[in-house]
PDB file of N, CA and C in Angstrom:
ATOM      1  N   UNK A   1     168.067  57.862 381.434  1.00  0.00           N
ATOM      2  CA  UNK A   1     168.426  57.091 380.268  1.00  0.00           C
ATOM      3  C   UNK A   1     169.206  57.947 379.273  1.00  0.00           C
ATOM      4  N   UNK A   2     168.970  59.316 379.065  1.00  0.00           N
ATOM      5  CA  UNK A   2     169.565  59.933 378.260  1.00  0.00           C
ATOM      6  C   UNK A   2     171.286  60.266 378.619  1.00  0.00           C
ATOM      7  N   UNK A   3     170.999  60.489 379.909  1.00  0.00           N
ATOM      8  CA  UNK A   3     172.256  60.319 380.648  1.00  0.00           C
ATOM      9  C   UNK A   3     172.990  59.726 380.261  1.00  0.00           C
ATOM     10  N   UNK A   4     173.013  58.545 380.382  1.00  0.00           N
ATOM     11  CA  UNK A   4     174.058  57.119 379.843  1.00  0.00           C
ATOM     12  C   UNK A   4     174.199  56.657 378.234  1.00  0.00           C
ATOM     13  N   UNK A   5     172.942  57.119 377.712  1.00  0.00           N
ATOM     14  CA  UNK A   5     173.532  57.444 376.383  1.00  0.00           C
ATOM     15  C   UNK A   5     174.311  58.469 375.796  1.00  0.00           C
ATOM     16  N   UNK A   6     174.381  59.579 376.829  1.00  0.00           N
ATOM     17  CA  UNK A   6     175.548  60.671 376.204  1.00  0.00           C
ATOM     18  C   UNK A   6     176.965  60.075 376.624  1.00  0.00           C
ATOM     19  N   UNK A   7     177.267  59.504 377.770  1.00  0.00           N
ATOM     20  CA  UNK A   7     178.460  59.060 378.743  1.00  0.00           C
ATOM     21  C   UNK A   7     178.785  58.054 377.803  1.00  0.00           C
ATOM     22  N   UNK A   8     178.101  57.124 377.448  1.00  0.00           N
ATOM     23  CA  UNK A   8     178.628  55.733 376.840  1.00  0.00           C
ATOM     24  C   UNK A   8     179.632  55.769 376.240  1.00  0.00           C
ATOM     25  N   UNK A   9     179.510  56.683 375.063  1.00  0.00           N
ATOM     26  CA  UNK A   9     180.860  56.646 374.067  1.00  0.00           C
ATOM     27  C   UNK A   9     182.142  57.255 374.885  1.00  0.00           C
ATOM     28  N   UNK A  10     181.692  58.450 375.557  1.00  0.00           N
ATOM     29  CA  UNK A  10     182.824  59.077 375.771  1.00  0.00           C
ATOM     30  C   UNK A  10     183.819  57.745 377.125  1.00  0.00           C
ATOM     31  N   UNK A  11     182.693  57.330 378.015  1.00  0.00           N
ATOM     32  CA  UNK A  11     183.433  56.627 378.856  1.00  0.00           C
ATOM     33  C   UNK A  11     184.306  55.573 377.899  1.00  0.00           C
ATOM     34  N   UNK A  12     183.637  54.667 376.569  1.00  0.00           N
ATOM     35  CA  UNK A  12     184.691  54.126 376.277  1.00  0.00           C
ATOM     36  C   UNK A  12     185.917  54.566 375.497  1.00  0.00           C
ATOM     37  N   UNK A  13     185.588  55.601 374.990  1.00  0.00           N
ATOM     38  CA  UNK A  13     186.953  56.550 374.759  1.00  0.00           C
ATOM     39  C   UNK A  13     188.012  56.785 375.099  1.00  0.00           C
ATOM     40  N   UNK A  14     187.706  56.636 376.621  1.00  0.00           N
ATOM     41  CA  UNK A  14     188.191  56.609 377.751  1.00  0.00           C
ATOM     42  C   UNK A  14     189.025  55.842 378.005  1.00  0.00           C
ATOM     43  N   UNK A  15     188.384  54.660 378.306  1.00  0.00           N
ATOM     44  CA  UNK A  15     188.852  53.517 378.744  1.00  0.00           C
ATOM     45  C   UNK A  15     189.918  52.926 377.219  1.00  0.00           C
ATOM     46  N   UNK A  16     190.093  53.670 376.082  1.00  0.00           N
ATOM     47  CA  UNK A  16     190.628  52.956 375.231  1.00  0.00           C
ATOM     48  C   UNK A  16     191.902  53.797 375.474  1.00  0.00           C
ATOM     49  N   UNK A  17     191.939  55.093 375.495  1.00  0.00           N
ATOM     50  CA  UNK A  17     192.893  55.898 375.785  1.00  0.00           C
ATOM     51  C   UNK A  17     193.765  55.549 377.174  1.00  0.00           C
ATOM     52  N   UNK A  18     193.126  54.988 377.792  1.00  0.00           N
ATOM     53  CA  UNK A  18     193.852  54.691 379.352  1.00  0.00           C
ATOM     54  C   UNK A  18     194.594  53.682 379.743  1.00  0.00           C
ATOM     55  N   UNK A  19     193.751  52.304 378.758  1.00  0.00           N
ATOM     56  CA  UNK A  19     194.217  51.570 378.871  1.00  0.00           C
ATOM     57  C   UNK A  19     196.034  50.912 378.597  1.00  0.00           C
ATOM     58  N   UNK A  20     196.545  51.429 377.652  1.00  0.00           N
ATOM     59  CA  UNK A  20     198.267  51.286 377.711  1.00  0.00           C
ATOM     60  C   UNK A  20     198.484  52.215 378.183  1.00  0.00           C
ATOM     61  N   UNK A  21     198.380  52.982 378.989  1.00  0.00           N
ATOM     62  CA  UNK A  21     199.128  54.002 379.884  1.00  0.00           C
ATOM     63  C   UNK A  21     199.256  53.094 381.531  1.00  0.00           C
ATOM     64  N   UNK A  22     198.301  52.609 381.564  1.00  0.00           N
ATOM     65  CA  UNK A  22     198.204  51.629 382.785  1.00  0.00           C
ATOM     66  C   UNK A  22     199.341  50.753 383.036  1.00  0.00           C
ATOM     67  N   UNK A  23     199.763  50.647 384.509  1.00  0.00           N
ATOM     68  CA  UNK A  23     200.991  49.930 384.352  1.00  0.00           C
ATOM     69  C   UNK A  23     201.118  48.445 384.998  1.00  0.00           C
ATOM     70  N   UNK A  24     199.731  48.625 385.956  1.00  0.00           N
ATOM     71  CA  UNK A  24     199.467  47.336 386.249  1.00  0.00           C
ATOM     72  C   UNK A  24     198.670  46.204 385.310  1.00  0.00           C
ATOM     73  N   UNK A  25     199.034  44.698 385.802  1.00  0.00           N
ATOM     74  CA  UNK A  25     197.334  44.194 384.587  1.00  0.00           C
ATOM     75  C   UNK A  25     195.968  43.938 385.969  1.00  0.00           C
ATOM     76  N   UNK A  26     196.295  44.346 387.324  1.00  0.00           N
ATOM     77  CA  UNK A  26     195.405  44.706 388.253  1.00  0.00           C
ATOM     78  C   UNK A  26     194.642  46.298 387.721  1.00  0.00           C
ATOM     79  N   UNK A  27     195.374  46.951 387.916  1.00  0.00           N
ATOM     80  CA  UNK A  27     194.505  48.398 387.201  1.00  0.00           C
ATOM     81  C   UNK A  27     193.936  47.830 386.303  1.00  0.00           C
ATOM     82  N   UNK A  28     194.965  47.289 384.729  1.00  0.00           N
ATOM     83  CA  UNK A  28     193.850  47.484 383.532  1.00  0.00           C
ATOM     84  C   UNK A  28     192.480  46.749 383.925  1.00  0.00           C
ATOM     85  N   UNK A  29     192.719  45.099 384.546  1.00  0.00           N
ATOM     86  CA  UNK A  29     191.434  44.856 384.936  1.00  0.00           C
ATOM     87  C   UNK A  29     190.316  45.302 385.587  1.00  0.00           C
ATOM     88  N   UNK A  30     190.499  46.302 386.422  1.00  0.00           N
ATOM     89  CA  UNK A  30     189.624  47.367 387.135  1.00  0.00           C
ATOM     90  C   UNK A  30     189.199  48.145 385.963  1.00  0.00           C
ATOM     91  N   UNK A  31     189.874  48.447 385.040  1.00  0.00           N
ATOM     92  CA  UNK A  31     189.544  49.634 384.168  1.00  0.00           C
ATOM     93  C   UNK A  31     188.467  48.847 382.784  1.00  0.00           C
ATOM     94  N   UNK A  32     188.793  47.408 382.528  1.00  0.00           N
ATOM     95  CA  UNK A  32     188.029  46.583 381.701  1.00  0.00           C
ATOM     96  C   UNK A  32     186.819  46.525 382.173  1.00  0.00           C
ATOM     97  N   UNK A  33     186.562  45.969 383.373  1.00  0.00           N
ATOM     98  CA  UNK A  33     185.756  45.554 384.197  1.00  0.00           C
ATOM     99  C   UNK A  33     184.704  46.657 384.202  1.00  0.00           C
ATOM    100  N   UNK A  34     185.080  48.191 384.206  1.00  0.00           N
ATOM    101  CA  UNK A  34     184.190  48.985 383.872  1.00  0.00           C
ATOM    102  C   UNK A  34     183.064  49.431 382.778  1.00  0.00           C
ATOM    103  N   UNK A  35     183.850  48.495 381.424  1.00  0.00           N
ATOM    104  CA  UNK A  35     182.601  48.296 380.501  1.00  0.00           C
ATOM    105  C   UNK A  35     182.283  47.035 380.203  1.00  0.00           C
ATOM    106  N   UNK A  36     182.786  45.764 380.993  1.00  0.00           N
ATOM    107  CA  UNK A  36     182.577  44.697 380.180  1.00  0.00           C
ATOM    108  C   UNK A  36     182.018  44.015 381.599  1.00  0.00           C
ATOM    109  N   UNK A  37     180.666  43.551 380.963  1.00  0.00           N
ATOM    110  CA  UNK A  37     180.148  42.744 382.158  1.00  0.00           C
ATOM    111  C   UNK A  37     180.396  41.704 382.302  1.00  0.00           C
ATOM    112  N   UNK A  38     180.543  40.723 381.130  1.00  0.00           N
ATOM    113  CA  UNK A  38     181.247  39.472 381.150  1.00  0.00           C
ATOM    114  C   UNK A  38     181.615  38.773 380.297  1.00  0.00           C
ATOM    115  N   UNK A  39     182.424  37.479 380.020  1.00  0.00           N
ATOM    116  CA  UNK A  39     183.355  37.343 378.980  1.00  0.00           C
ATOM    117  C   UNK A  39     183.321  35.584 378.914  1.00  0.00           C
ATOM    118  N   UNK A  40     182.721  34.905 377.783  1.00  0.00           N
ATOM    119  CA  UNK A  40     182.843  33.436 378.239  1.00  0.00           C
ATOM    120  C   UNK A  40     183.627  33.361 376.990  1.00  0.00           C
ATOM    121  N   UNK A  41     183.613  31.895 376.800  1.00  0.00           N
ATOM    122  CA  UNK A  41     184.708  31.474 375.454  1.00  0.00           C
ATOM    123  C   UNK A  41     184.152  29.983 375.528  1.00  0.00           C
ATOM    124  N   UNK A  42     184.478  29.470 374.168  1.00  0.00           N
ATOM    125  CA  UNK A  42     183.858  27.988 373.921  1.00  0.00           C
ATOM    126  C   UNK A  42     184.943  26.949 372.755  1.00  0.00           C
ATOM    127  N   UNK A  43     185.283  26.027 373.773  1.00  0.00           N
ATOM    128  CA  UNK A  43     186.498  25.342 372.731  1.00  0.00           C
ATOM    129  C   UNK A  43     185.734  24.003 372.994  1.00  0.00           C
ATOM    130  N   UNK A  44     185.758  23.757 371.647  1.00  0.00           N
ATOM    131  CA  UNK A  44     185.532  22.236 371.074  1.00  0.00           C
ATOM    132  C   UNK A  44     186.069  20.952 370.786  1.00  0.00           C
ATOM    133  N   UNK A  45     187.590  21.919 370.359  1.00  0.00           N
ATOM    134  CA  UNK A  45     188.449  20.454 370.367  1.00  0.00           C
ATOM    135  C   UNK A  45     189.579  20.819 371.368  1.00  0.00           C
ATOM    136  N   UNK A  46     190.012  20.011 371.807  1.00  0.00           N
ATOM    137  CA  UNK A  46     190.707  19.964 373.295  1.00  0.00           C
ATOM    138  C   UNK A  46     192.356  20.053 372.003  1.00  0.00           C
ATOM    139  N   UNK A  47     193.341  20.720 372.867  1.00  0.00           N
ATOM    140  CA  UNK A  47     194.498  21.119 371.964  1.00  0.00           C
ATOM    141  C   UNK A  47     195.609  20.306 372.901  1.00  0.00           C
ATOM    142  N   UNK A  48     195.451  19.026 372.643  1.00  0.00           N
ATOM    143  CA  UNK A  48     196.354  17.895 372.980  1.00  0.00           C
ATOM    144  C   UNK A  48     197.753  17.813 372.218  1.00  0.00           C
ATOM    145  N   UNK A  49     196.954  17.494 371.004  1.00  0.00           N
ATOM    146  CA  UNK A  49     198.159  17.704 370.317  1.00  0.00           C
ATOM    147  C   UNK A  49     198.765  18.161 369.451  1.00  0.00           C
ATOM    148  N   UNK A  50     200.214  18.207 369.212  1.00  0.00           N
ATOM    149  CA  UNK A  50     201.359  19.071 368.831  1.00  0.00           C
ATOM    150  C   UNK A  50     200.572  19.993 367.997  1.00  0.00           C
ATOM    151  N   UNK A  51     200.250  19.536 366.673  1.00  0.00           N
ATOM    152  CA  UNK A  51     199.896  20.729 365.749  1.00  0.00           C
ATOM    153  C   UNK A  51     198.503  20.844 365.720  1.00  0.00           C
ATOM    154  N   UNK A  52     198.234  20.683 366.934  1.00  0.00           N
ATOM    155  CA  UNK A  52     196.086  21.741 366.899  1.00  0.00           C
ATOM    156  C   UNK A  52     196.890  23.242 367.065  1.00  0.00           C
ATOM    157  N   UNK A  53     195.317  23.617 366.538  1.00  0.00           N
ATOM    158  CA  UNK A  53     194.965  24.810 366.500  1.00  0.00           C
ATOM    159  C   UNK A  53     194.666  25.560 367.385  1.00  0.00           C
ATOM    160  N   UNK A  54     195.826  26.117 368.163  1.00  0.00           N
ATOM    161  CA  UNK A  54     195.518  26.896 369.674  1.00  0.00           C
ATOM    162  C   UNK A  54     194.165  27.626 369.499  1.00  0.00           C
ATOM    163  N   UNK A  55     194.182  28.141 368.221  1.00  0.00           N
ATOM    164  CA  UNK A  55     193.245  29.614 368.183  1.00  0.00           C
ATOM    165  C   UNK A  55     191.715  28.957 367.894  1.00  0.00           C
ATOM    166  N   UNK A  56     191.447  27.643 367.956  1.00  0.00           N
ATOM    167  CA  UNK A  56     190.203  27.402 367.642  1.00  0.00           C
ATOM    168  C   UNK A  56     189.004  27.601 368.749  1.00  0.00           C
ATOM    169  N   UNK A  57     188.406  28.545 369.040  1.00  0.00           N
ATOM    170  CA  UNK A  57     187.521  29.109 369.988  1.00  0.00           C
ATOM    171  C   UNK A  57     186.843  29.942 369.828  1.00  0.00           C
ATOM    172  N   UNK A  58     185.664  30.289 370.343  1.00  0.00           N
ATOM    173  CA  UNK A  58     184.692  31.085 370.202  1.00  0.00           C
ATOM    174  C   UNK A  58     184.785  31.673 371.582  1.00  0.00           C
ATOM    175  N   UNK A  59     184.683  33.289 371.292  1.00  0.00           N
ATOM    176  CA  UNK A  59     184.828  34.240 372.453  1.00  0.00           C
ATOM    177  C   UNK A  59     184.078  35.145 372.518  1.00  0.00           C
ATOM    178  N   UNK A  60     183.109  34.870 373.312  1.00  0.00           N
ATOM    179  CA  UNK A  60     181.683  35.937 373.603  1.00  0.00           C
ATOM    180  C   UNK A  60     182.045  37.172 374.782  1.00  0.00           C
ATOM    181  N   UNK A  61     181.871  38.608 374.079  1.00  0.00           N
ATOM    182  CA  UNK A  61     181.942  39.904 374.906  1.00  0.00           C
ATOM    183  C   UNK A  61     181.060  39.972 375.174  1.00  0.00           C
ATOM    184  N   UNK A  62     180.656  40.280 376.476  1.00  0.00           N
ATOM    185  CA  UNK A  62     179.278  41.005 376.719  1.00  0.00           C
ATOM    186  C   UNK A  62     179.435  42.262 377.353  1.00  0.00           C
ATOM    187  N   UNK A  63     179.600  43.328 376.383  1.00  0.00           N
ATOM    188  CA  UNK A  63     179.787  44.783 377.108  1.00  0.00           C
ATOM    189  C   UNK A  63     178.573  45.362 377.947  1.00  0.00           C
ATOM    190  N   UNK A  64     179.056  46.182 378.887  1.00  0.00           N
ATOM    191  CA  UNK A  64     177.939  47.115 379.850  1.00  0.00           C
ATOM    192  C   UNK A  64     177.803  47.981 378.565  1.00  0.00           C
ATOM    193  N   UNK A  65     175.986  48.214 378.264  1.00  0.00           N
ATOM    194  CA  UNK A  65     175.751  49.130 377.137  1.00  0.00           C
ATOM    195  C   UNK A  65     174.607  49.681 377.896  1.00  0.00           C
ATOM    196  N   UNK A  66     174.019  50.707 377.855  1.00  0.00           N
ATOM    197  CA  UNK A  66     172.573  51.052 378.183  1.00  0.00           C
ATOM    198  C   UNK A  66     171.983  50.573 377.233  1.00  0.00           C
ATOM    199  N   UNK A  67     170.886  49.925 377.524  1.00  0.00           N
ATOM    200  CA  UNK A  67     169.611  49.855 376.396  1.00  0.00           C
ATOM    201  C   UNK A  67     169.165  51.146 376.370  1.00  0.00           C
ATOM    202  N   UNK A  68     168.659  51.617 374.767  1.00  0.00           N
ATOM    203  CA  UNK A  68     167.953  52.391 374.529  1.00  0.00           C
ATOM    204  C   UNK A  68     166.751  52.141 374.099  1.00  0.00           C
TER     205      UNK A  68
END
């Protein structure tokens, strides 16, 4: 356990530094995928028409963290 609490930060350090150097969006996803376990999103009003609000959504991260 102590293990993965020393690694944690530095791996995402990592992964922040790496990520625009990457040239694929296959790599970056391999490289996301390494701290993020999963990713949902929640839209309410359906964006039919002309002037909705693309951006109206709720977007849940769920990062790989160790519990401590």
């Amino acid at each position: 356990m102590q293990n993965e609490k020393d690694t944690a930060i530095p791996k995402l350090e990592n992964v922040i530094d790496l990520y625009d150097k990457l040239e694929t969006v296959e790599n970056k996803n391999i490289l996301l995928k390494s701290i993020i376990a999963k990713v949902t999103y929640l839209k309410t009003e359906k964006a039919i028409k002309k002037d909705s609000d693309p951006s109206n959504f709720e977007l849940h991260i769920y990062p790989k963290i160790p519990k401590y």
